[in-house]
Protein backbone atom coordinates (compact mmCIF):
# COMPACT_ATOMS: atom_id res chain seq x y z
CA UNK A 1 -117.57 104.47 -23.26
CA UNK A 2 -120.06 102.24 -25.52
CA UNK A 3 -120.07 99.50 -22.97
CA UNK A 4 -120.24 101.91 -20.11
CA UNK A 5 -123.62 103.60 -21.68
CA UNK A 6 -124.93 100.40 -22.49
CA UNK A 7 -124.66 99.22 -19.08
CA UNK A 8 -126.60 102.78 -17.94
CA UNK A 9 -129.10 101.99 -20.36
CA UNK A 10 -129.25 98.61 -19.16
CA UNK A 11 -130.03 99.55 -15.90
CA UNK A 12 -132.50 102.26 -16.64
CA UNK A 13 -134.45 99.79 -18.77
CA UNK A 14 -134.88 97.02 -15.96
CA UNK A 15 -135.67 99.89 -13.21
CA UNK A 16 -138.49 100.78 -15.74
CA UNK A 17 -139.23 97.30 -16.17
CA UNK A 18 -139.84 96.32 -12.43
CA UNK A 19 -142.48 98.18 -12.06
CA UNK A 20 -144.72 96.82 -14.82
CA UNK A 21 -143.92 93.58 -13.59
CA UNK A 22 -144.71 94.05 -9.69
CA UNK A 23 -148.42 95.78 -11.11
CA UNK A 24 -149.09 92.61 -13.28
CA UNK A 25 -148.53 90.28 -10.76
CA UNK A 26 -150.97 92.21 -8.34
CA UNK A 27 -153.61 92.38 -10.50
CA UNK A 28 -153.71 88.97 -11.27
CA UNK A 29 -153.63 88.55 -7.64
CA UNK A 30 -156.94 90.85 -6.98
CA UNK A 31 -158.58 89.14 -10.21
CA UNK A 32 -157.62 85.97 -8.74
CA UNK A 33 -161.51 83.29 -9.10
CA UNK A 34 -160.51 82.24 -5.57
CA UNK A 35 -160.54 85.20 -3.70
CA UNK A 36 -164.12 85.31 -2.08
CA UNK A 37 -167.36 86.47 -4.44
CA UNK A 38 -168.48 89.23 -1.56
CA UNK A 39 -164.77 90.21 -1.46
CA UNK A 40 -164.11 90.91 -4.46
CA UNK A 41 -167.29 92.90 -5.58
CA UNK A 42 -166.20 95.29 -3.32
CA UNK A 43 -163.17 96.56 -4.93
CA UNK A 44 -164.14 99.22 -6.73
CA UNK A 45 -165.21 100.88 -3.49
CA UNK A 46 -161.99 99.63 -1.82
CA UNK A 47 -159.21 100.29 -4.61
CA UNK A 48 -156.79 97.53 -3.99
CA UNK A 49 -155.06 97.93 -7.17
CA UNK A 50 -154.81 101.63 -6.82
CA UNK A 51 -153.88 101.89 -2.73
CA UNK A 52 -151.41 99.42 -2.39
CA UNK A 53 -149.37 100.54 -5.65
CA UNK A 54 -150.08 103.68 -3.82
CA UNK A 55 -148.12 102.34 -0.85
CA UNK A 56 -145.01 100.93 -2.74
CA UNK A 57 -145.77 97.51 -2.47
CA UNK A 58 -143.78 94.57 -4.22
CA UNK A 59 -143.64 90.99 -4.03
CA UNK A 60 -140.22 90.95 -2.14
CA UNK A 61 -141.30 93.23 0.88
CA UNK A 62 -141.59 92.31 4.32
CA UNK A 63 -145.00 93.46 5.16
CA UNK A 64 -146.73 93.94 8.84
CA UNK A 65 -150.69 94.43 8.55
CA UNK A 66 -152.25 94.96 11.69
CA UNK A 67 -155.32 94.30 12.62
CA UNK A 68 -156.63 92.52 9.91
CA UNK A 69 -159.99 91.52 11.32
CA UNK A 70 -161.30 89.16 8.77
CA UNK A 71 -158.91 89.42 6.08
CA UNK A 72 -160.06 91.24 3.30
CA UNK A 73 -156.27 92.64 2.52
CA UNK A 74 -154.71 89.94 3.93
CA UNK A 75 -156.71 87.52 0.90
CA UNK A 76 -154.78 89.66 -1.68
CA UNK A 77 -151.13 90.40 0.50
CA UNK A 78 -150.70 87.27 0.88
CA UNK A 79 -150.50 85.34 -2.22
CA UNK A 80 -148.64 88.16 -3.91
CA UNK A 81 -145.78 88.32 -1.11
CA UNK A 82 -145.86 84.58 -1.26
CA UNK A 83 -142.78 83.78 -2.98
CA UNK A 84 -140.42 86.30 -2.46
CA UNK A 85 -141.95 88.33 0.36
CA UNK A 86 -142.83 87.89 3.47
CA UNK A 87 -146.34 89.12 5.62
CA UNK A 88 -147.28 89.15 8.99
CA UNK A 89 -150.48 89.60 10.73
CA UNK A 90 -150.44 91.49 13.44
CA UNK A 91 -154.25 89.80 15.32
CA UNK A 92 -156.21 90.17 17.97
CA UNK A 93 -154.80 88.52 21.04
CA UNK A 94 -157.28 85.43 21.70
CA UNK A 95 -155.39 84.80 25.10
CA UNK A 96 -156.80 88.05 26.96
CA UNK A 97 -159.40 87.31 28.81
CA UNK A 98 -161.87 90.43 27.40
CA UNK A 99 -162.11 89.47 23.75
CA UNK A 100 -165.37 89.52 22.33
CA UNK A 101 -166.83 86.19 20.70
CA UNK A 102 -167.57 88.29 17.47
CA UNK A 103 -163.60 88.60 17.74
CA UNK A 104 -162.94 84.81 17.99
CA UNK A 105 -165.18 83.77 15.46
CA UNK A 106 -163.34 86.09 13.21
CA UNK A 107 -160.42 85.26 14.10
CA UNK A 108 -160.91 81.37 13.60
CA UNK A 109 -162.41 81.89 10.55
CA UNK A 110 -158.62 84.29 9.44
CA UNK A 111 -157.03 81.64 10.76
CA UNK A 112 -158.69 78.82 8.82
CA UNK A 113 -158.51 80.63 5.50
CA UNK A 114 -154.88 81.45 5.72
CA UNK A 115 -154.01 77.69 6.65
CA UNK A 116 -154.59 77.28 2.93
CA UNK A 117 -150.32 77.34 2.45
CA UNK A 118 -150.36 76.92 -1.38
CA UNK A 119 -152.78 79.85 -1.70
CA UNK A 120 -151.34 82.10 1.01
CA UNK A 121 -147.58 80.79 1.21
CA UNK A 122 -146.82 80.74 5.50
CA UNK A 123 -148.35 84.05 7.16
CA UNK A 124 -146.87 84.40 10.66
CA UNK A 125 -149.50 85.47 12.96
CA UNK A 126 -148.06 88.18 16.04
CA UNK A 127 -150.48 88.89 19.32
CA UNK A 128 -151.01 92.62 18.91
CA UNK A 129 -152.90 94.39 21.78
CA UNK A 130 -151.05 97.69 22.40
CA UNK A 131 -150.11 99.10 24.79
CA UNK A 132 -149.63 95.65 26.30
CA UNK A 133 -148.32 93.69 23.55
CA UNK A 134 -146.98 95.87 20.91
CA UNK A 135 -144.10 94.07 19.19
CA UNK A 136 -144.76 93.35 15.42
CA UNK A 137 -140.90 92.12 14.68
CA UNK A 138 -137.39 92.34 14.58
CA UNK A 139 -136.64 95.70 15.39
CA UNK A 140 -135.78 97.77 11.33
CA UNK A 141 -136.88 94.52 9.50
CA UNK A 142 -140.30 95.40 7.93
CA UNK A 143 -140.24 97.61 4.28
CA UNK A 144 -143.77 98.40 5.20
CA UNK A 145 -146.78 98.30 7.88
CA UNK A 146 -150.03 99.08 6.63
CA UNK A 147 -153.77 99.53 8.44
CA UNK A 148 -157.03 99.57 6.96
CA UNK A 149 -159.81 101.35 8.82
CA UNK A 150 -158.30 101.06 12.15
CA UNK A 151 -157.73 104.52 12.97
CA UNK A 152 -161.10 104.92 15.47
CA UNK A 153 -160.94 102.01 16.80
CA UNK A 154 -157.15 102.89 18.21
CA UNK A 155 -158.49 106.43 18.83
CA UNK A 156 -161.06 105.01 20.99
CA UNK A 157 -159.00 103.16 22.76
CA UNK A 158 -156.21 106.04 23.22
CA UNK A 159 -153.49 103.31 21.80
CA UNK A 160 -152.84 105.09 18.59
CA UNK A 161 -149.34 106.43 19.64
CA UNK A 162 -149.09 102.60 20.62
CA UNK A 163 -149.47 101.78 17.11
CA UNK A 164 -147.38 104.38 15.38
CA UNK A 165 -144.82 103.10 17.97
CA UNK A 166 -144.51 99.63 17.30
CA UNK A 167 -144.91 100.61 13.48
CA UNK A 168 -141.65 102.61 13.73
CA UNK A 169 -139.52 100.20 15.69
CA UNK A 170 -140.21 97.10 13.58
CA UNK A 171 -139.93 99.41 9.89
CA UNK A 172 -136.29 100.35 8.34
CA UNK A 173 -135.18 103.74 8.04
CA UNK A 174 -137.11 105.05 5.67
CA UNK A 175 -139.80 102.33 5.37
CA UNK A 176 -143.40 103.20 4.47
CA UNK A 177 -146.69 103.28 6.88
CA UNK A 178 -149.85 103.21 4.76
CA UNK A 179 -153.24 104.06 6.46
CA UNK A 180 -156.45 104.10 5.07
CA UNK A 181 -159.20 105.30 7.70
CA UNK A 182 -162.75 107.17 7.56
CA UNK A 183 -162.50 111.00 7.73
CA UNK A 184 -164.20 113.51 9.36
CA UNK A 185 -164.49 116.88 7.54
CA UNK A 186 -161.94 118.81 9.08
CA UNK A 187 -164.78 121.66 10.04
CA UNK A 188 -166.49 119.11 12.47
CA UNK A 189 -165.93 118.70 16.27
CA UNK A 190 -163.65 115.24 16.74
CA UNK A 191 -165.35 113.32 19.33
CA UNK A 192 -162.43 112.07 21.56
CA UNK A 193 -163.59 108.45 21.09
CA UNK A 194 -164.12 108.33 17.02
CA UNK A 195 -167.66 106.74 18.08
CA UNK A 196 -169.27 107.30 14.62
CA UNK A 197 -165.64 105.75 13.26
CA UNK A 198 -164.65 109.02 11.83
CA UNK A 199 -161.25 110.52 12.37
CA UNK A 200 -159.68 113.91 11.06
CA UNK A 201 -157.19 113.08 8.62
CA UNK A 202 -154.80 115.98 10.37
CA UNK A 203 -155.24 114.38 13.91
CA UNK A 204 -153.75 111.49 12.26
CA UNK A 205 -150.81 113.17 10.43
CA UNK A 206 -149.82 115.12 13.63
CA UNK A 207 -150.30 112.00 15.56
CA UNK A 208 -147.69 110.29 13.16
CA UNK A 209 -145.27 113.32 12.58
CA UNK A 210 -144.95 113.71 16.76
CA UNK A 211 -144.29 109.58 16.71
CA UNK A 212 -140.71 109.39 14.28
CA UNK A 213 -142.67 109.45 10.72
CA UNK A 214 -142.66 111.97 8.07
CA UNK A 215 -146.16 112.59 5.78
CA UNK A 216 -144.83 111.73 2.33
CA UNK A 217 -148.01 111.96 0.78
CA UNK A 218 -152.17 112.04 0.68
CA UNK A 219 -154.13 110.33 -1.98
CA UNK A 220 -158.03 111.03 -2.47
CA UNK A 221 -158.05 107.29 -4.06
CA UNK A 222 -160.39 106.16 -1.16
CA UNK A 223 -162.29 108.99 -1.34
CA UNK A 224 -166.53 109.15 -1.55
CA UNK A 225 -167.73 113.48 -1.68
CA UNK A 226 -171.22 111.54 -1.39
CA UNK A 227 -170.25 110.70 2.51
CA UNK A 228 -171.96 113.56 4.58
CA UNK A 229 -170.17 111.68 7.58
CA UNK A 230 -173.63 112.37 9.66
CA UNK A 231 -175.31 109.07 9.45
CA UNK A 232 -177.13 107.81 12.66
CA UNK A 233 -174.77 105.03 13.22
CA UNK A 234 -171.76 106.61 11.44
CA UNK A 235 -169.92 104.84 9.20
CA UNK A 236 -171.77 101.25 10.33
CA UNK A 237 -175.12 103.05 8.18
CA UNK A 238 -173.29 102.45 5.44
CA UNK A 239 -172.27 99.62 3.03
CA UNK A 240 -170.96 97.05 3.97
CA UNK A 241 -172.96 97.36 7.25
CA UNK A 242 -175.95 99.43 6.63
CA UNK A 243 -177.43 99.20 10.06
CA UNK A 244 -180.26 101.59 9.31
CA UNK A 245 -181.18 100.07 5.73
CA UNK A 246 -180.84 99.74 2.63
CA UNK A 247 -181.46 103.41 1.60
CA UNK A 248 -177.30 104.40 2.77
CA UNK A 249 -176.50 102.04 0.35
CA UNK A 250 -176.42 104.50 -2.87
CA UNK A 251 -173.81 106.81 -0.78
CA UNK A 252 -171.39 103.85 -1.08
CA UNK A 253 -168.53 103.05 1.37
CA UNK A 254 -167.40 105.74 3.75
CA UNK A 255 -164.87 108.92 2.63
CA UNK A 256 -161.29 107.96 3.17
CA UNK A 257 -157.73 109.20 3.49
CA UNK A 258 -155.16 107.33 2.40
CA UNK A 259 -152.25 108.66 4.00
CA UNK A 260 -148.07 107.60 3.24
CA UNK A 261 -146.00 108.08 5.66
CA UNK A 262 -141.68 107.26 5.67
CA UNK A 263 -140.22 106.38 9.27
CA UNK A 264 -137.54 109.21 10.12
């Protein structure tokens, strides 16, 4: 019986342990002198620390981000899943013949950072332009698929159910999608194409529960009550864009959900 309970105890001291280790290692990872100056003085707008322990996420997870654009995530996934773990980018797809230049020079500029294998470990890179190229991965091999700020630009596009798609094929049962996208106060008219880049947060959670997931949980860590979400260029009047000047940039970044969802 002694060894038996010392074995239980055993166990329950390592499964409390894990977790303490996982957070070090990612805040080393965001505190990291080589991620980018500009990058990093964003974070306490952007809450790495706090959103992606939010999501679950430890070093020995298969991850899927899509749409990375430049790679503000990616600079912080992708050292931490280096040695045990494993991320992919899901990226524009720079062989359609539509894609903006702003898009390629973005995209070369990913693609050069990320070539840095000692920093980044190997980062496989999948075409992702739903509906027409949708595959992120081996069908249940991912642990979990996150977006960042996405959500309008999908809605825009009507390819969101694309997206939740693809996210449920390539997770496990039971594997986590995290979004993060600006909200709309639920009181205000949705305009069918997000074109202020605002999105109800329950469009999105019906959206998800009608595609295989189930919500598991909504944090406020992303969110700003100084965003009136009525700007004249929506969310672009505010930092990190401020297209109408510097007087949006005391609001701060936009209001955000932060939304966990487990595939059914």
């Amino acid at each position: 019986m002694n060894v038996y309970r010392r074995m239980v105890l055993g166990l329950f001291a390592s499964l409390l342990a894990a977790p303490v280790v996982a957070d070090e290692r990612l805040r080393e990872v965001i505190a990291d002198p080589a991620r980018p100056e500009a990058q990093a003085a964003r974070d306490d707008q952007r809450n790495p620390y706090e959103t992606l322990r939010f999501f679950g996420l430890r070093p020995d997870m298969t991850v899927v981000e899509i749409s990375p654009a430049g790679g503000w995530y990616t600079e912080i996934l992708g050292p931490y899943l280096r040695e045990e773990g494993r991320l992919i980018a899901a990226h524009w797809n720079l062989d359609a013949e539509d894609v903006p230049d702003f898009y390629r020079r973005l995209r070369a500029g990913f693609d050069e950072r990320i070539a840095d294998t000692e920093r980044f470990g190997t980062i496989e890179i999948v075409p992702f332009d739903p509906p027409e190229l949708t595959r992120l991965g081996d069908p249940g091999s991912a642990d979990l698929v996150l977006t960042f700020r996405n959500v309008h630009g999908y809605k825009r596009a009507g390819t969101f159910g694309d997206v939740l798609d693809a996210s449920h094929a390539v997770l496990k049962t039971g594997g986590v999608l995290g979004v993060v996208g600006h909200r709309l106060p639920e009181d205000r008219e949705q305009d069918p194409e997000a074109r202020s880049g605002y999105v109800q947060q329950s469009w999105v959670v019906a959206m998800a529960e009608s595609h295989g997931f189930r919500l598991l949980e909504a944090a406020e860590i992303n969110a700003n009550p100084r965003d009136t979400a009525d700007h004249p260029s929506g969310v672009w009047s505010l930092p990190p864009g401020l297209r109408d000047g510097e007087e949006f940039r005391a609001i701060g970044e936009s209001d955000r959900f932060t939304l966990k969802f487990a595939k059914r």
